[in-house]
Protein backbone atom coordinates (compact mmCIF):
# COMPACT_ATOMS: atom_id res chain seq x y z
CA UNK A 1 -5.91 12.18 24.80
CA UNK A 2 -6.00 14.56 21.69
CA UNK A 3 -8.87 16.84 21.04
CA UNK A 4 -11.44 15.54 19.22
CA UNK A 5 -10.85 18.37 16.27
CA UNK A 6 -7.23 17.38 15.71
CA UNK A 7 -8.50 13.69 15.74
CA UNK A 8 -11.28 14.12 13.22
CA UNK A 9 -8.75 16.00 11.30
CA UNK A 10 -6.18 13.84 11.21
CA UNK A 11 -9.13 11.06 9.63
CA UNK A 12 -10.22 13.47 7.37
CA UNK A 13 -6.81 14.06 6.05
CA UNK A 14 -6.41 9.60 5.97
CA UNK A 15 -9.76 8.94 4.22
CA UNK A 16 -8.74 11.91 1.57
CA UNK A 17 -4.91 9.98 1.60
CA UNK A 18 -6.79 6.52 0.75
CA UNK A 19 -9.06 8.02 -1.94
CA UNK A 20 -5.64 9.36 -3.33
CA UNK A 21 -4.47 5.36 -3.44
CA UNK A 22 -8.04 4.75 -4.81
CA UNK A 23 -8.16 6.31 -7.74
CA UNK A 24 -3.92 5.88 -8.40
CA UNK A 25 -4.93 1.53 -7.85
CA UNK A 26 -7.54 2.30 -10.66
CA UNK A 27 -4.98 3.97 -12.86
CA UNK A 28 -2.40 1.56 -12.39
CA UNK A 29 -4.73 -0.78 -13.39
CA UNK A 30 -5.83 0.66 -16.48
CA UNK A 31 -2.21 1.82 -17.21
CA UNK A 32 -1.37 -1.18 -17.38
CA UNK A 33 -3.50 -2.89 -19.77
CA UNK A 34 -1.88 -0.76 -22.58
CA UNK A 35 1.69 -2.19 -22.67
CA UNK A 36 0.40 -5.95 -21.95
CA UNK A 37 -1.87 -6.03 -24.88
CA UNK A 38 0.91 -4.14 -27.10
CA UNK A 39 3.02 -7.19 -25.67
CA UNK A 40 0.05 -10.22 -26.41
CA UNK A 41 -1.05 -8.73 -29.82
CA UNK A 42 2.70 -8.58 -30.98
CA UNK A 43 2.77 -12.06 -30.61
CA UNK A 44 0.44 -13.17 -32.79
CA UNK A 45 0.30 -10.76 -35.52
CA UNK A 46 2.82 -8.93 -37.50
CA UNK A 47 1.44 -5.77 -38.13
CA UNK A 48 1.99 -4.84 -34.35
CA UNK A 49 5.80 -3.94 -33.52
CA UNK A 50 7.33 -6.05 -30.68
CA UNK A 51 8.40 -3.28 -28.17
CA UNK A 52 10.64 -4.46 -25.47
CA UNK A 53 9.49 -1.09 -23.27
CA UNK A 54 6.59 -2.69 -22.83
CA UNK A 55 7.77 -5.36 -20.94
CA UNK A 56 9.51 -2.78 -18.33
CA UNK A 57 6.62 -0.38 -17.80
CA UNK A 58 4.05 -2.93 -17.13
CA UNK A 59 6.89 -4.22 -14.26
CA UNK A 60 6.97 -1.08 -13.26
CA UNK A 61 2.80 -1.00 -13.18
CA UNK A 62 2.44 -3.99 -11.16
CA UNK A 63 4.89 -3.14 -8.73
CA UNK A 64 2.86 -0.03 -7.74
CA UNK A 65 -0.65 -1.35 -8.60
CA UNK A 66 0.80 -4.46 -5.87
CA UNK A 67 1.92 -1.52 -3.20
CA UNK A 68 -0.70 0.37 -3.49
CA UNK A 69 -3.31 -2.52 -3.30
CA UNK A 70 -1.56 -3.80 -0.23
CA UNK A 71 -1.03 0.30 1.69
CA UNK A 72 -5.01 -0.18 0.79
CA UNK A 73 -5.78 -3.48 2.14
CA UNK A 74 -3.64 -2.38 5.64
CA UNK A 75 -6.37 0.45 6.28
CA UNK A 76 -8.81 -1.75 5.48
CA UNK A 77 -7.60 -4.83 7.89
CA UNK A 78 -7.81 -6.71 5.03
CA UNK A 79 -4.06 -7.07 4.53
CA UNK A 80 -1.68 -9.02 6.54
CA UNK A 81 -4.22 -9.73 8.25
CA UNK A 82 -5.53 -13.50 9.08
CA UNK A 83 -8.78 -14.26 10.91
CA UNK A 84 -8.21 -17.22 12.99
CA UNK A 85 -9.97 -16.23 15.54
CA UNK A 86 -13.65 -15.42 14.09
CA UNK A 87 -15.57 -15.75 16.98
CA UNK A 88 -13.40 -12.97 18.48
CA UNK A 89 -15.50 -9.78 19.48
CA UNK A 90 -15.42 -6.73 21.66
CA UNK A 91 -11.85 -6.53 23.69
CA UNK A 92 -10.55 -9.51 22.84
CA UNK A 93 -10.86 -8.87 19.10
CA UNK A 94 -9.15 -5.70 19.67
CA UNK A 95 -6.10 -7.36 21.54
CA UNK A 96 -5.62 -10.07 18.74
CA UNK A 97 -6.17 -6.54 16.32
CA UNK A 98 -3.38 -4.77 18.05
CA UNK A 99 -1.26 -8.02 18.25
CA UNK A 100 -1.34 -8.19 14.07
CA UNK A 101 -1.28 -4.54 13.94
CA UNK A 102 2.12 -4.70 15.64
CA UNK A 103 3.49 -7.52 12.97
CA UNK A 104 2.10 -5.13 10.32
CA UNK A 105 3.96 -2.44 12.14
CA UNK A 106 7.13 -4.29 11.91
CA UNK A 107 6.92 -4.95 8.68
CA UNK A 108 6.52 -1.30 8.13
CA UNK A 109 9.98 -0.67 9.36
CA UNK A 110 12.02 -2.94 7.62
CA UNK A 111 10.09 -1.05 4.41
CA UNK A 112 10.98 2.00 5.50
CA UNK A 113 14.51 1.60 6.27
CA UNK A 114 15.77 -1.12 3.69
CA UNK A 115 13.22 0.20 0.79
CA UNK A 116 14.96 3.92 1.57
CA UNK A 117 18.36 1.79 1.73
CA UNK A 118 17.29 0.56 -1.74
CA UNK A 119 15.70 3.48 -2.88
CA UNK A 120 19.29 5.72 -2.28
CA UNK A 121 20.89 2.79 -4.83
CA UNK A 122 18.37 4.30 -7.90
CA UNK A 123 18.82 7.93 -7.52
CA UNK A 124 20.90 8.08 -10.32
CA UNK A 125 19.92 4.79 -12.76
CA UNK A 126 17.84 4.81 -15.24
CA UNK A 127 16.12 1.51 -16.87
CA UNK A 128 17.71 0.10 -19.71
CA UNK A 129 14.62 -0.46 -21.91
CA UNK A 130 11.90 2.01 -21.11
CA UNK A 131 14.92 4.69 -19.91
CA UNK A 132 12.90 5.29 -16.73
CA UNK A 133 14.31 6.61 -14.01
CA UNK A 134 14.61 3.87 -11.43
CA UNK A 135 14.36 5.86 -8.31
CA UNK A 136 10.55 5.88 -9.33
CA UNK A 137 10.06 1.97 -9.05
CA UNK A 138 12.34 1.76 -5.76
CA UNK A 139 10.10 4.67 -3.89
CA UNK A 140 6.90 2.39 -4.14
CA UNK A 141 8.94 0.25 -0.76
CA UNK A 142 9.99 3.29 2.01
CA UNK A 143 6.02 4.91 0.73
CA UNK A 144 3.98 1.52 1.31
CA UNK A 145 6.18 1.34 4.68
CA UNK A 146 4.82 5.55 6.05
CA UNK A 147 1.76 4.27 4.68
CA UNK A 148 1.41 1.45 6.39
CA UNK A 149 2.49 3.12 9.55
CA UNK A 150 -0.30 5.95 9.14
CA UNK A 151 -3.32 3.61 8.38
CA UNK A 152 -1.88 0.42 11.13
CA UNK A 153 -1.51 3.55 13.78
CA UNK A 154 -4.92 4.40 12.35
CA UNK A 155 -6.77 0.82 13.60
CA UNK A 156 -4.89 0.66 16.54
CA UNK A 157 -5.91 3.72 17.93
CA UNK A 158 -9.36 2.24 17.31
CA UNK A 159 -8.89 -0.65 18.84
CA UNK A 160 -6.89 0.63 21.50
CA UNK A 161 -10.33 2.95 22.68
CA UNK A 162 -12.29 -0.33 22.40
CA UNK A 163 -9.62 -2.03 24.57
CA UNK A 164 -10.04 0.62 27.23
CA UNK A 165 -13.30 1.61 27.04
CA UNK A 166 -15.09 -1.33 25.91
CA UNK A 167 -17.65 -1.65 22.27
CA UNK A 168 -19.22 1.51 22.49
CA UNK A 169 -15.77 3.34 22.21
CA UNK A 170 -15.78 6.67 20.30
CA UNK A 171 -13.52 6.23 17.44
């Protein structure tokens, strides 16, 4: 069992990590509204140039506003994450909690390998439109994949304690 400083350390450092994704979700967000108008607006009047870049960074938005919504959602519980079992409380909530946190885990690994796989295919490439630099887009996989790892470990840690030492475990 690690000491309770490096444990209340290491959540320190994940609550500061998932503020980070916070406030990047709420850019992405905003980001994106930008490029999408330019893209509506264009349509229907003909003042307004019809940019293609536009098209490519909001793709490239959405992608990351999607990751980082979902690396969010994991530390919540609120992604992947299917409550059949409502009634569920104390232990045996925690088992069926470890159970998904171990398909979320999997998941995690086939990010991290493949989405570094596909990652290493972009170091190089740029984006024909928006001449971004593609290695940027292909990151948001093998990140979402650590990040899932860090914030799944996270609950089942918690859940593990409540497994072993019933409700009132320390967390």
């Amino acid at each position: 069992m690690p000491p309770q400083g490096a444990r209340g350390l290491f959540r320190r450092i994940t609550a500061i990590y998932a503020r980070i994704l916070e406030i990047l979700l709420v850019l992405t967000v905003v980001a994106i509204i930008l490029p999408v108008t330019m893209q509506i607006f264009a349509r229907f009047v003909e003042w307004i140039p019809r940019y293609i870049w536009t098209e490519e960074l909001s793709r490239f938005l959405l992608v990351w506003m999607i990751m980082i919504g979902g690396m969010i959602g994991v530390r919540e519980g609120t992604h992947f994450n299917v409550d059949l079992f409502h009634n569920l409380r104390g232990r045996a909530k925690a088992a069926m909690d470890i159970l998904a946190s171990l398909f979320v885990l999997g998941l995690a690994y086939v990010f991290i390998v493949y989405g570094w796989e596909f990652t290493d295919t972009a170091w190089f490439r740029i984006s024909e439109l928006a001449e971004l630099p593609l290695w940027t887009i292909h990151m948001a996989w093998p990140i979402a994949g650590v990040t899932w790892v860090i914030f799944a470990g996270e609950r089942v840690w918690d859940d593990l304690q409540i497994l072993l030492h019933g409700e009132k475990a320390e967390s």
